[in-house]
C-alpha atoms as a PDB file:
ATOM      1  CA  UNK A   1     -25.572  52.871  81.986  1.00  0.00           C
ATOM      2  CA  UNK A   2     -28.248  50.229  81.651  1.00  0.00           C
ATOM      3  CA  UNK A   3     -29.503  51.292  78.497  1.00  0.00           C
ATOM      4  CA  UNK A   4     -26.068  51.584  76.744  1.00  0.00           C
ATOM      5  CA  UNK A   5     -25.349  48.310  78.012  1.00  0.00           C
ATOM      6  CA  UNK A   6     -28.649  47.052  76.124  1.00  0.00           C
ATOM      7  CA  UNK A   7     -27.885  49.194  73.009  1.00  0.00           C
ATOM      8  CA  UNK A   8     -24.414  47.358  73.093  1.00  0.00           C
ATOM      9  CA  UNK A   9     -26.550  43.579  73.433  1.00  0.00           C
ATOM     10  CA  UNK A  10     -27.471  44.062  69.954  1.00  0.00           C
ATOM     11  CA  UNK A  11     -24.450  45.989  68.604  1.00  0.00           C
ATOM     12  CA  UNK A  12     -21.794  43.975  69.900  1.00  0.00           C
ATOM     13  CA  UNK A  13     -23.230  41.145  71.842  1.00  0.00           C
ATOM     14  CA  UNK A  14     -19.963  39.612  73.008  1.00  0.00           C
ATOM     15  CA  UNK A  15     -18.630  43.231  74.570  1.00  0.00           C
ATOM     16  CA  UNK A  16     -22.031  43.155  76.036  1.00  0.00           C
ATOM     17  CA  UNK A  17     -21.671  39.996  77.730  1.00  0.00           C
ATOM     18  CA  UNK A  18     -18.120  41.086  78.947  1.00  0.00           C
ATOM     19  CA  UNK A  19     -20.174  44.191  81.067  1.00  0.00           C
ATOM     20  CA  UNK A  20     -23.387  42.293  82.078  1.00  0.00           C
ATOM     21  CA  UNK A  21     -21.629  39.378  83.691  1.00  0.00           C
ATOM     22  CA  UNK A  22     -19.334  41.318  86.296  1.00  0.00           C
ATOM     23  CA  UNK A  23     -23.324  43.521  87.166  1.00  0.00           C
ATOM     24  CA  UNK A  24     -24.608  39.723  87.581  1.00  0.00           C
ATOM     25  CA  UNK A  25     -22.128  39.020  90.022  1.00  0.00           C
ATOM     26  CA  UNK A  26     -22.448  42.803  91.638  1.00  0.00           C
ATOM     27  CA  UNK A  27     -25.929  43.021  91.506  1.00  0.00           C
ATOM     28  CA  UNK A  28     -27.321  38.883  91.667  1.00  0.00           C
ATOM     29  CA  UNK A  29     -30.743  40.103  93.099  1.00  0.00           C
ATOM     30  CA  UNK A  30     -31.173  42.603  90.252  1.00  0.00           C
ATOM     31  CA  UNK A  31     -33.423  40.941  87.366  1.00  0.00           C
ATOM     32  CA  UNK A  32     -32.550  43.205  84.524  1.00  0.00           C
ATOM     33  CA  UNK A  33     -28.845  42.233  83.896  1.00  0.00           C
ATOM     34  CA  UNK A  34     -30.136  38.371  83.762  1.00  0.00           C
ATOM     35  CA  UNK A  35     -32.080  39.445  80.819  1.00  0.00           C
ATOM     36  CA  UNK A  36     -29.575  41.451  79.164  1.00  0.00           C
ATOM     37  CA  UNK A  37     -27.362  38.475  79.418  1.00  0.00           C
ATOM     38  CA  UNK A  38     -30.131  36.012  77.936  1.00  0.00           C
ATOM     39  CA  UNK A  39     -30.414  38.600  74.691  1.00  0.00           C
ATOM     40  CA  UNK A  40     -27.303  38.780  74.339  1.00  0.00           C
ATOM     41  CA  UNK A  41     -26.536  35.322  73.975  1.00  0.00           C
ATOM     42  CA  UNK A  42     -29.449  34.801  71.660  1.00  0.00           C
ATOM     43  CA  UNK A  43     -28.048  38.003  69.738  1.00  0.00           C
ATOM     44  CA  UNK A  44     -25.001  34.873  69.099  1.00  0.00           C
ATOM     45  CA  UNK A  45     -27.404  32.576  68.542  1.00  0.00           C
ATOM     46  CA  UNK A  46     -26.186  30.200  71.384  1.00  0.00           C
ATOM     47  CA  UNK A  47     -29.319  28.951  72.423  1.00  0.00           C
ATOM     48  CA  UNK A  48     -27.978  27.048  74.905  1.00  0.00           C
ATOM     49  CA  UNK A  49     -26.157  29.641  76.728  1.00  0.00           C
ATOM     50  CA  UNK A  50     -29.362  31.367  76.634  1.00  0.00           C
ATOM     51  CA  UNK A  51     -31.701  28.530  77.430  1.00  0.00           C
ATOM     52  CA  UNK A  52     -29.166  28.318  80.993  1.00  0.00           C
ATOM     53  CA  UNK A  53     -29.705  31.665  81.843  1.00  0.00           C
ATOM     54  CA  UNK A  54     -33.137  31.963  81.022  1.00  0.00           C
ATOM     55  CA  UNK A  55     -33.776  28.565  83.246  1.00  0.00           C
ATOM     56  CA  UNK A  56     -31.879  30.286  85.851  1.00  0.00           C
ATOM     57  CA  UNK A  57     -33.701  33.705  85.608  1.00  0.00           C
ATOM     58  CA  UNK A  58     -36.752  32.477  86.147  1.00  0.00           C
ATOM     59  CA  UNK A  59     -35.823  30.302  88.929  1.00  0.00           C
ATOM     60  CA  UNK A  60     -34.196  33.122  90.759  1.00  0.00           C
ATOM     61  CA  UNK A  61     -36.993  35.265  89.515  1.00  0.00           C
ATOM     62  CA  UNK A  62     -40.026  33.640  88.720  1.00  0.00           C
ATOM     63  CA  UNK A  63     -42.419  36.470  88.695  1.00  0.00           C
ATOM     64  CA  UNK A  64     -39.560  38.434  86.268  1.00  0.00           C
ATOM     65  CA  UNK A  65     -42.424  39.569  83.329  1.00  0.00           C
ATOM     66  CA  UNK A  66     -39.323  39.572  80.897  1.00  0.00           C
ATOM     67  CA  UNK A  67     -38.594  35.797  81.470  1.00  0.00           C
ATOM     68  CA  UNK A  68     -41.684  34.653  81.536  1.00  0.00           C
ATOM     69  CA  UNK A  69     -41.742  36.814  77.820  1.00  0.00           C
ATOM     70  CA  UNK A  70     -38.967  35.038  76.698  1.00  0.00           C
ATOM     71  CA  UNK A  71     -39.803  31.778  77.889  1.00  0.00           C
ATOM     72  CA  UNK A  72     -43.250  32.119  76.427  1.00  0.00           C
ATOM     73  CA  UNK A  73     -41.894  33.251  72.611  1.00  0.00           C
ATOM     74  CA  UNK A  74     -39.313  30.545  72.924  1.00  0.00           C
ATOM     75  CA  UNK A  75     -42.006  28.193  73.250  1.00  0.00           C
ATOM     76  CA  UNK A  76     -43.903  30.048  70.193  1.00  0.00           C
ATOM     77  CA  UNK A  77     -40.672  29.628  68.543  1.00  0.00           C
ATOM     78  CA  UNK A  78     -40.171  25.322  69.198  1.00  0.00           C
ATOM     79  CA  UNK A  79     -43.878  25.416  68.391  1.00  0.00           C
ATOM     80  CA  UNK A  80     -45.208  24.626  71.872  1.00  0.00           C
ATOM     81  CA  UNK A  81     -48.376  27.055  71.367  1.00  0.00           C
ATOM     82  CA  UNK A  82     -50.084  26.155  74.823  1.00  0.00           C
ATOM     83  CA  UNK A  83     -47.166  26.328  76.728  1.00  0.00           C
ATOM     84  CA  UNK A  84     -47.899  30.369  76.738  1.00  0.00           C
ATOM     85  CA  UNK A  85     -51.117  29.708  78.547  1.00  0.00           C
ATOM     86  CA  UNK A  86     -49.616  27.564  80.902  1.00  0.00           C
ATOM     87  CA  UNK A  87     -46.969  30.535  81.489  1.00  0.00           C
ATOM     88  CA  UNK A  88     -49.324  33.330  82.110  1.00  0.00           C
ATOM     89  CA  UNK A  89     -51.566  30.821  84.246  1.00  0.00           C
ATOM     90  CA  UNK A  90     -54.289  32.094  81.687  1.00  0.00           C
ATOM     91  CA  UNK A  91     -54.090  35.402  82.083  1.00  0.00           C
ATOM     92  CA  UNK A  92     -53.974  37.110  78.913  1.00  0.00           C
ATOM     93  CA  UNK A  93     -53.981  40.579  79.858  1.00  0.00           C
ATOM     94  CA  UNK A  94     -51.033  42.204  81.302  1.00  0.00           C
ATOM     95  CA  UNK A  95     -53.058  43.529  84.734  1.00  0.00           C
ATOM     96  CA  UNK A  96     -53.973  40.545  85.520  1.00  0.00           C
ATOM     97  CA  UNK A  97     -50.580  38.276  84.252  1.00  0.00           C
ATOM     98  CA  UNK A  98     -48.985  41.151  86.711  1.00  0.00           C
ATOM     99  CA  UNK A  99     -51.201  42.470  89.205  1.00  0.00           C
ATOM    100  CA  UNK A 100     -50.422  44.717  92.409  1.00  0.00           C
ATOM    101  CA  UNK A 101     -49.835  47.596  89.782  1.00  0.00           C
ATOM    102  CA  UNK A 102     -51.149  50.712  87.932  1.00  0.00           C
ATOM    103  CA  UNK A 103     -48.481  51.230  85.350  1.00  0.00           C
ATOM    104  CA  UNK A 104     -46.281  49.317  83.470  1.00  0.00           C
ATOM    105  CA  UNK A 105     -43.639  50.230  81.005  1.00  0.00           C
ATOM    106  CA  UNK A 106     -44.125  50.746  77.841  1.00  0.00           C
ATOM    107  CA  UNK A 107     -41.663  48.130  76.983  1.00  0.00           C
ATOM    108  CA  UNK A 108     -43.648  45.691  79.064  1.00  0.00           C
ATOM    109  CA  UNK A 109     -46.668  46.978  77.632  1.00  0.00           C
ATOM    110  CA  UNK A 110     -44.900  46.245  73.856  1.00  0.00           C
ATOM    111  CA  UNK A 111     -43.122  43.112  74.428  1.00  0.00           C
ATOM    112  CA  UNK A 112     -46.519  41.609  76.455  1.00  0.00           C
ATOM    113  CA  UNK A 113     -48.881  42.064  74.299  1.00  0.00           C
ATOM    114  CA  UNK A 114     -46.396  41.119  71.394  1.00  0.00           C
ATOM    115  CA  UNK A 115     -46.189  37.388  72.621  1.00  0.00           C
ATOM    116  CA  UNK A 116     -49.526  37.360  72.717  1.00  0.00           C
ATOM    117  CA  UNK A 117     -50.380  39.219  69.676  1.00  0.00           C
ATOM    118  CA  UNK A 118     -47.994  35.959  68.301  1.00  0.00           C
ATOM    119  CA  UNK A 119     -49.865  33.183  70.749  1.00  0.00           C
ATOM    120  CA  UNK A 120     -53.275  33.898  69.605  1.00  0.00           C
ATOM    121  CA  UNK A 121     -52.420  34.274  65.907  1.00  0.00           C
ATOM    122  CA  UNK A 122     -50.619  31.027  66.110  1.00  0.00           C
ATOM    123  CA  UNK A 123     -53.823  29.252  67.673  1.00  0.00           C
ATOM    124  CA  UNK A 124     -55.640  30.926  64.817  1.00  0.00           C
ATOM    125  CA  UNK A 125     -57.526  33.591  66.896  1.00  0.00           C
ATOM    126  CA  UNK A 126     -56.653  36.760  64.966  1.00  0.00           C
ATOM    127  CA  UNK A 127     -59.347  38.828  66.093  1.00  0.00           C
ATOM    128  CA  UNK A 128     -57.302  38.552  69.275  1.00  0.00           C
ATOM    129  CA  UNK A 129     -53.896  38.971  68.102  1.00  0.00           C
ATOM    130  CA  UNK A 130     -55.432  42.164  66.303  1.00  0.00           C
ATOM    131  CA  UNK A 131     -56.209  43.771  69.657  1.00  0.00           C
ATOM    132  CA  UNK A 132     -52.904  43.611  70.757  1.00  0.00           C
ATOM    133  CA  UNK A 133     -51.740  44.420  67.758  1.00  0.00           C
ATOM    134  CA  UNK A 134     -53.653  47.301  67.389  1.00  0.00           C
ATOM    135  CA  UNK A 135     -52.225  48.511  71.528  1.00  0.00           C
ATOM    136  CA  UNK A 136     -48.943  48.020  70.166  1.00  0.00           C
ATOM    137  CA  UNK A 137     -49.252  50.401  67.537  1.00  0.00           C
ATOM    138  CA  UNK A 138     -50.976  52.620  69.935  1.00  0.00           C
ATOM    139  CA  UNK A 139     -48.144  52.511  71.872  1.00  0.00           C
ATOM    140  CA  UNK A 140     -45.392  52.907  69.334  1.00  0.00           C
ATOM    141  CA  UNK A 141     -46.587  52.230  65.668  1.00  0.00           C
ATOM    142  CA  UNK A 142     -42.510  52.460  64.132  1.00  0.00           C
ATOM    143  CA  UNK A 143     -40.928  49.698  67.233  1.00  0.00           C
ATOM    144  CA  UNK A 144     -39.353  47.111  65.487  1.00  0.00           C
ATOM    145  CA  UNK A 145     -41.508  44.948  67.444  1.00  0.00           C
ATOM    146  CA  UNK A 146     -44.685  46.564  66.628  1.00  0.00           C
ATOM    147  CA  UNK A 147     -43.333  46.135  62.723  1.00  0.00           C
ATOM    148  CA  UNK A 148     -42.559  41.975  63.489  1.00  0.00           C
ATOM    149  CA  UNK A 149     -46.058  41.587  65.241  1.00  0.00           C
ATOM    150  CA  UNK A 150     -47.559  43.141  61.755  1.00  0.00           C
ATOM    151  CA  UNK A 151     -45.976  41.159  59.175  1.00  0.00           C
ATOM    152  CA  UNK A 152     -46.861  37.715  61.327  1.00  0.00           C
ATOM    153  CA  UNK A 153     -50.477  38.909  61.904  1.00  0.00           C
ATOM    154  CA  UNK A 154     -50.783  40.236  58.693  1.00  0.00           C
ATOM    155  CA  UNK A 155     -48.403  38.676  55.961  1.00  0.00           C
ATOM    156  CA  UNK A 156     -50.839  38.855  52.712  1.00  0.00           C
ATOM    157  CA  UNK A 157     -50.879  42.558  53.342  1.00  0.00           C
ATOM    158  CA  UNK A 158     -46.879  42.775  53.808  1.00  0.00           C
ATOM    159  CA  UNK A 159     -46.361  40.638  50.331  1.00  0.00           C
ATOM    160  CA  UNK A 160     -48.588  43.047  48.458  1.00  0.00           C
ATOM    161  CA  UNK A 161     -46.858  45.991  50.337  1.00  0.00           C
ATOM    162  CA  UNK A 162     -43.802  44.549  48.860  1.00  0.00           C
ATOM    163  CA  UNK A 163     -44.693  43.800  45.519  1.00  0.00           C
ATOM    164  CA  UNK A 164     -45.816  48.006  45.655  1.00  0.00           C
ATOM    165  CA  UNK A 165     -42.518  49.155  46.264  1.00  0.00           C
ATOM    166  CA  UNK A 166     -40.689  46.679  43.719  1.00  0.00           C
ATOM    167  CA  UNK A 167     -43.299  47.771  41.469  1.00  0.00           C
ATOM    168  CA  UNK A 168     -42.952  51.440  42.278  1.00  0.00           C
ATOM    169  CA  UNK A 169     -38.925  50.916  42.059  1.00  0.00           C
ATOM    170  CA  UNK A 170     -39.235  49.314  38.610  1.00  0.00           C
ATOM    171  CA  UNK A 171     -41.361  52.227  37.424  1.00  0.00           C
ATOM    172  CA  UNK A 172     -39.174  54.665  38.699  1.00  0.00           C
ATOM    173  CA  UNK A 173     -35.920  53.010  37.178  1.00  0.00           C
ATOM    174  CA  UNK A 174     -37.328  52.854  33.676  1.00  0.00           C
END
C-alpha cells in the first residue's frame, strides 16, 4: 500500500494527500507517511505546506535520513550551500551521516549521495560530486534521479548530447 500511495504523490498529488493524512493521524510515530505528505505538497508546489511538514518531520524525527535529504536540497535549492554540511554534521558519507547500520536502501543510497553529488558540485568540488555520481549510476544508471544528478554535474556534455539528437532528427527528416 505504501508504494501505491507514493506512485499516487506524483500522479495525483492531491488524492495522495487525501490517503497520507488519515496514515499520519493512524500511524504519528511512523516517519514515512510525513515524507509522503512533504512530496506531495511540493508535487503542488505549495512550499509552504511543505516547508510545515518538513519543519515538523524533522522535529518529530530528527534522525529521519529523508528529512534531513529534503531539508538539505531545499537549502541547495534557496542557495544556502553550507547549510548541507551543517545538516549532515560533516559527514559526507552515508555510514557515517547514519551509523549503527550495514545496509541501507537503495533509495537512501540514491537520494544521499544525490544531495551530495549536488552540494559538492555547487561548492565547485566536482571530483567529489563525480564519486557520487558515479555510485548512483552504479546503483541504478536509468533513475530519474541518477539522470538529474548528470545533467547538473555534467551540463556541457547534456547540451552537446542534445544538439546530437536535433542534429540526428534533422538528418533523418530530410
Amino acid at each position: 500500500e505504501c508504494n501505491e500511495i507514493y506512485a499516487l504523490v506524483f500522479k495525483d498529488p492531491q488524492q495522495a494527500i487525501g490517503l497520507i493524512k488519515p496514515l499520519i493521524e493512524q500511524y504519528p510515530d511512523v516517519p514515512q507517511p510525513y515524507n509522503y505528505l512533504y512530496s506531495a505538497y511540493k508535487h503542488l508546489n505549495d512550499q509552504a505546506s511543505a516547508d510545515h511538514i518538513l519543519q515538523e518531520t524533522l522535529e518529530r524525527f530528527p534522525d529521519y535520513l529523508f528529512a534531513r535529504i529534503a531539508q538539505a536540497n531545499d537549502c541547495l535549492d534557496r542557495g544556502e550551500i553550507d547549510r548541507v554540511a551543517e545538516i549532515f554534521d560533516g559527514k559526507f558519507e552515508l555510514s557515517m551521516a547514519c551509523p549503527g547500520r550495514e545496509q541501507y536502501h537503495s533509495s537512501e543510497v540514491l537520494s544521499f549521495s544525490a544531495v551530495m553529488a549536488r552540494y559538492f558540485c555547487a561548492k565547485g568540488e566536482e571530483n567529489k560530486a563525480e564519486v557520487y555520481y558515479k555510485l548512483m549510476k552504479k546503483i541504478d544508471p536509468t533513475h530519474n534521479t541518477t539522470l538529474l544528478v548528470g545533467q547538473i554535474i555534467h551540463p556541457k556534455f547534456n547540451k552537446a548530447i542534445d544538439w546530437l539528437r536535433q542534429l540526428v532528427a534533422k538528418t533523418g527528416s530530410s
